[in-house]
C-alpha atoms as a PDB file:
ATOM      1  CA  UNK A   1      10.917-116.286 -23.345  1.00  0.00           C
ATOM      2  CA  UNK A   2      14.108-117.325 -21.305  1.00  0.00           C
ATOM      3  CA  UNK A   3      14.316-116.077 -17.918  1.00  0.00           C
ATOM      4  CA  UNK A   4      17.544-114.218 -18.765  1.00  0.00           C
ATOM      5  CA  UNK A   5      15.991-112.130 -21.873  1.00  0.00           C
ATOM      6  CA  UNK A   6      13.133-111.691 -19.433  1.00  0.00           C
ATOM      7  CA  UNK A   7      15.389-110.939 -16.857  1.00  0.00           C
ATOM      8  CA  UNK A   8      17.777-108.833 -18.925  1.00  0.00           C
ATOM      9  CA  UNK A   9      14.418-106.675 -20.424  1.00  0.00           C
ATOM     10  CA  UNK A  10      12.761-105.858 -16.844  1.00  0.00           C
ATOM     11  CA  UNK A  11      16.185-105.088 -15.314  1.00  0.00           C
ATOM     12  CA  UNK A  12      15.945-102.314 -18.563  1.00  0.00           C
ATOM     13  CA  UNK A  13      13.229-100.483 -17.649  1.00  0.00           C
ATOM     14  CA  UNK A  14      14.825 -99.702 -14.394  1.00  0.00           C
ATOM     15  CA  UNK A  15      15.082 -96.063 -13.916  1.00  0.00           C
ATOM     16  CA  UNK A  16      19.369 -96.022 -13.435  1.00  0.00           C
ATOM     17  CA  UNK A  17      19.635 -92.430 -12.537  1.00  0.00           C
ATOM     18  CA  UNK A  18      17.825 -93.032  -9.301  1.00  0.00           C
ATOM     19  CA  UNK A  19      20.026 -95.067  -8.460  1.00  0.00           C
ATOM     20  CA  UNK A  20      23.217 -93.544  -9.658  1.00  0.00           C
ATOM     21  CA  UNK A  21      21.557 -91.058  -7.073  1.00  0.00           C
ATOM     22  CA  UNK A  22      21.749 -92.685  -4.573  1.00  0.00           C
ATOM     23  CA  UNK A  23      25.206 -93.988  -4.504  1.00  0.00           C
ATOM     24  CA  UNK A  24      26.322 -90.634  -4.929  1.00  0.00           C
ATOM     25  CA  UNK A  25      24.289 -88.636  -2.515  1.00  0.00           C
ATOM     26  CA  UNK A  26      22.932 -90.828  -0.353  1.00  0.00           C
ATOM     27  CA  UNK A  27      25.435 -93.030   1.522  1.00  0.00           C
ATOM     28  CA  UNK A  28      23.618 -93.253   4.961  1.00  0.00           C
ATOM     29  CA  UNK A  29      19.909 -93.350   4.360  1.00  0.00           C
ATOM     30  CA  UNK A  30      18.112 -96.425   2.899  1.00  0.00           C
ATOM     31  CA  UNK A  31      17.717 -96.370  -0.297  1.00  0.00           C
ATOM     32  CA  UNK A  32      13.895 -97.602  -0.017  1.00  0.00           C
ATOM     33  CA  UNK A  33      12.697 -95.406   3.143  1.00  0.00           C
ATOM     34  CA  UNK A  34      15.596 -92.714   3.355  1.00  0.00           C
ATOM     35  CA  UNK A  35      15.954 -93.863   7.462  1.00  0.00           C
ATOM     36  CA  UNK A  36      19.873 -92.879   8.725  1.00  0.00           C
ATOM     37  CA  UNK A  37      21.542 -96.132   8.495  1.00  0.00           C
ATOM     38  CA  UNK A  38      24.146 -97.029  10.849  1.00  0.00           C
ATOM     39  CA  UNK A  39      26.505 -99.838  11.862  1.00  0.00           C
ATOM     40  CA  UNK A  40      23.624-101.781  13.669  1.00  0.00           C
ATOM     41  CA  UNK A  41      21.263-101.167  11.052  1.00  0.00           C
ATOM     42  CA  UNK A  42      22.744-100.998   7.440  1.00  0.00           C
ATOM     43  CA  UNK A  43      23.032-103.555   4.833  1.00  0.00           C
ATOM     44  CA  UNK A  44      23.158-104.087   1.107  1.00  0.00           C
ATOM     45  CA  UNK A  45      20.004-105.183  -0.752  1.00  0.00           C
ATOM     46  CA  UNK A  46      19.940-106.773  -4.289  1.00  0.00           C
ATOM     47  CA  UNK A  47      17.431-104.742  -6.391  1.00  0.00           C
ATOM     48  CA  UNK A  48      17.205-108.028  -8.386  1.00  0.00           C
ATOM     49  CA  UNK A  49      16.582-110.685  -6.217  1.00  0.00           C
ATOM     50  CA  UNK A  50      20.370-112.947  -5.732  1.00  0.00           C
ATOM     51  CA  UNK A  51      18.163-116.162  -5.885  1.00  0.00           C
ATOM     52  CA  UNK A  52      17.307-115.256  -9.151  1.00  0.00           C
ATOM     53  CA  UNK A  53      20.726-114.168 -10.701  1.00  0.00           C
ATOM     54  CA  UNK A  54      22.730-117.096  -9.033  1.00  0.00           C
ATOM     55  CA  UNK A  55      21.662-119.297 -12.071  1.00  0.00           C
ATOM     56  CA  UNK A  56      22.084-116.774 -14.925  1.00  0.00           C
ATOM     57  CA  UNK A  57      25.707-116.840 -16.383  1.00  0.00           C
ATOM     58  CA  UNK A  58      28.504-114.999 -15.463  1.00  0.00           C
ATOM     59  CA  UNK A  59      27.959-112.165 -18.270  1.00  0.00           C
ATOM     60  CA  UNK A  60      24.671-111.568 -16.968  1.00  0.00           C
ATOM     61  CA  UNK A  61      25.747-111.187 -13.560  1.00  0.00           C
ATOM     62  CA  UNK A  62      28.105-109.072 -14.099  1.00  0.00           C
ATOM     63  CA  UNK A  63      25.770-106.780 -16.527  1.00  0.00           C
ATOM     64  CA  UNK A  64      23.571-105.909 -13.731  1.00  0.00           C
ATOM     65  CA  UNK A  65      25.868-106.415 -10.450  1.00  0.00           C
ATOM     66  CA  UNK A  66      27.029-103.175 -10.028  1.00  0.00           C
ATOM     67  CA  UNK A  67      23.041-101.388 -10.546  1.00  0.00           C
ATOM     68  CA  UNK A  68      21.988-104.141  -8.527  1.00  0.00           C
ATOM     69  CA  UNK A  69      23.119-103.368  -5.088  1.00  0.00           C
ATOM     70  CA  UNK A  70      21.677-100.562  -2.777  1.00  0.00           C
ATOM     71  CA  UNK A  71      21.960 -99.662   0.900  1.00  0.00           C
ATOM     72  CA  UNK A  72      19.109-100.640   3.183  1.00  0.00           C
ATOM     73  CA  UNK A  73      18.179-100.663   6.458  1.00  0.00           C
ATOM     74  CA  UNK A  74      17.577-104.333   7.963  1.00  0.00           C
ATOM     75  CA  UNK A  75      13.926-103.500   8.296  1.00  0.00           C
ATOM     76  CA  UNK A  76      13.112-102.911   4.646  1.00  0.00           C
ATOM     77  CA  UNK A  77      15.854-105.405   3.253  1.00  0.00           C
ATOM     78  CA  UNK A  78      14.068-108.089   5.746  1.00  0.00           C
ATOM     79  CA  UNK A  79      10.592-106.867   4.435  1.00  0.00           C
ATOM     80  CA  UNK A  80      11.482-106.960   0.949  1.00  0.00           C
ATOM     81  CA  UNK A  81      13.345-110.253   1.179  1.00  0.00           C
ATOM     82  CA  UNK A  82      13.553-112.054  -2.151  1.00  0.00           C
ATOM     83  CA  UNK A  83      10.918-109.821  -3.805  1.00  0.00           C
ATOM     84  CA  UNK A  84      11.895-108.008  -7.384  1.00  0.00           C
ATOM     85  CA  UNK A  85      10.934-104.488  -7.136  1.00  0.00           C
ATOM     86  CA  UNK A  86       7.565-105.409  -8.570  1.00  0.00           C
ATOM     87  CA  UNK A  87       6.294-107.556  -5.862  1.00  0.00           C
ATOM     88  CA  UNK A  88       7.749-105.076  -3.611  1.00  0.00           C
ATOM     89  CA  UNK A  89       5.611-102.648  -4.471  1.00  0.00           C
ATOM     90  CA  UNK A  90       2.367-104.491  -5.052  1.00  0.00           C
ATOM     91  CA  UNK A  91       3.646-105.779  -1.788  1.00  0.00           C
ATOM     92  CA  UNK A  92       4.025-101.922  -0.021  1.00  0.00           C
ATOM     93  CA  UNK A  93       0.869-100.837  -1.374  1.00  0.00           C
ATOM     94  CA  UNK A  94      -1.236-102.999   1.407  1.00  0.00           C
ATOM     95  CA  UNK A  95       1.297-103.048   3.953  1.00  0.00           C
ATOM     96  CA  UNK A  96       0.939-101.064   7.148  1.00  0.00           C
ATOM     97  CA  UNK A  97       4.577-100.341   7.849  1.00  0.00           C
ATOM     98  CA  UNK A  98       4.548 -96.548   8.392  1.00  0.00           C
ATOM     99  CA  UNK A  99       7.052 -95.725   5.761  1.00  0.00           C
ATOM    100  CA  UNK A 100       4.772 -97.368   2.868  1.00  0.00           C
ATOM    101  CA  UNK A 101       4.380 -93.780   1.386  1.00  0.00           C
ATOM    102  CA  UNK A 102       8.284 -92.982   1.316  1.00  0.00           C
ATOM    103  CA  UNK A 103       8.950 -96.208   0.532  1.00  0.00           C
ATOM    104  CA  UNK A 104       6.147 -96.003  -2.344  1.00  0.00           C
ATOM    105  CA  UNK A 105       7.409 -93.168  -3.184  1.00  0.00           C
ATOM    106  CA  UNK A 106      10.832 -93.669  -4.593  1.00  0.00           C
ATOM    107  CA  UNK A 107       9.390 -97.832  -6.118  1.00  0.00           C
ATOM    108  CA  UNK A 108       7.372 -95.892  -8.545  1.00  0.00           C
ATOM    109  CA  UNK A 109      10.142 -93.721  -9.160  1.00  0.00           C
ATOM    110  CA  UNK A 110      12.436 -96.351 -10.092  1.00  0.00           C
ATOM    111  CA  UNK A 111      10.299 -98.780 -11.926  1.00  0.00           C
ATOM    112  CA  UNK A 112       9.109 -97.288 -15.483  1.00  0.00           C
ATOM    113  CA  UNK A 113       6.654 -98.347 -17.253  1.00  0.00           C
ATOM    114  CA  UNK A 114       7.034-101.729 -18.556  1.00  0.00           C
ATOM    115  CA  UNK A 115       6.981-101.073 -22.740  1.00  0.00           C
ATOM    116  CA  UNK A 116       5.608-104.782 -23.120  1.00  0.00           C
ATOM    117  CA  UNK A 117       2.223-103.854 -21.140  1.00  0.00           C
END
């Protein structure tokens, strides 16, 4: 399968509404472990990874651009770095940072099932 079908069907099984959440409601906490952000300690995380959409086409891009990006804190963007939201939590589930259970929390929240599994 072509890594934009593959990327387009994994992206799909997202669970939007958390996300829509966020944006709405949650403008200074990170998305991943809810910490206040503030102007030494905010920035914008790509769900999907930007090394992996820079060589999809335009379309694709802009399908998932908007969904894609989330505020962070610099600790948990830094920590997640290039990982898609499954590495990140197969990642989180050993890792000793003390926020592993919020963080834990809202990764299982947003990733559904995947239907091909």
């Amino acid at each position: 399968m072509e890594i934009k079908t593959q990327l387009l069907n994994r992206f799909g099984t997202y669970n939007y509404s958390v996300i829509i959440d966020h944006k709405l409601h949650s403008q200074n906490n990170c998305f991943y472990c809810n910490c206040d952000l503030n102007d030494s300690n905010r920035t914008k995380d790509h769900l999907v990874p930007a090394s992996m959409l820079r060589s999809q086409p335009e379309p694709i891009r802009n399908i998932i651009g908007h969904y894609n990006n989330v505020k962070s804190c610099n600790c948990c963007n830094v920590e997640k770095r290039d990982m898609t939201l499954e590495e990140y939590r197969t990642y989180m589930s050993k890792s000793p940072n003390p926020n592993r259970n919020q963080i834990m929390k809202k990764l299982n929240e947003l990733i559904r099932p995947d239907p091909n599994l």
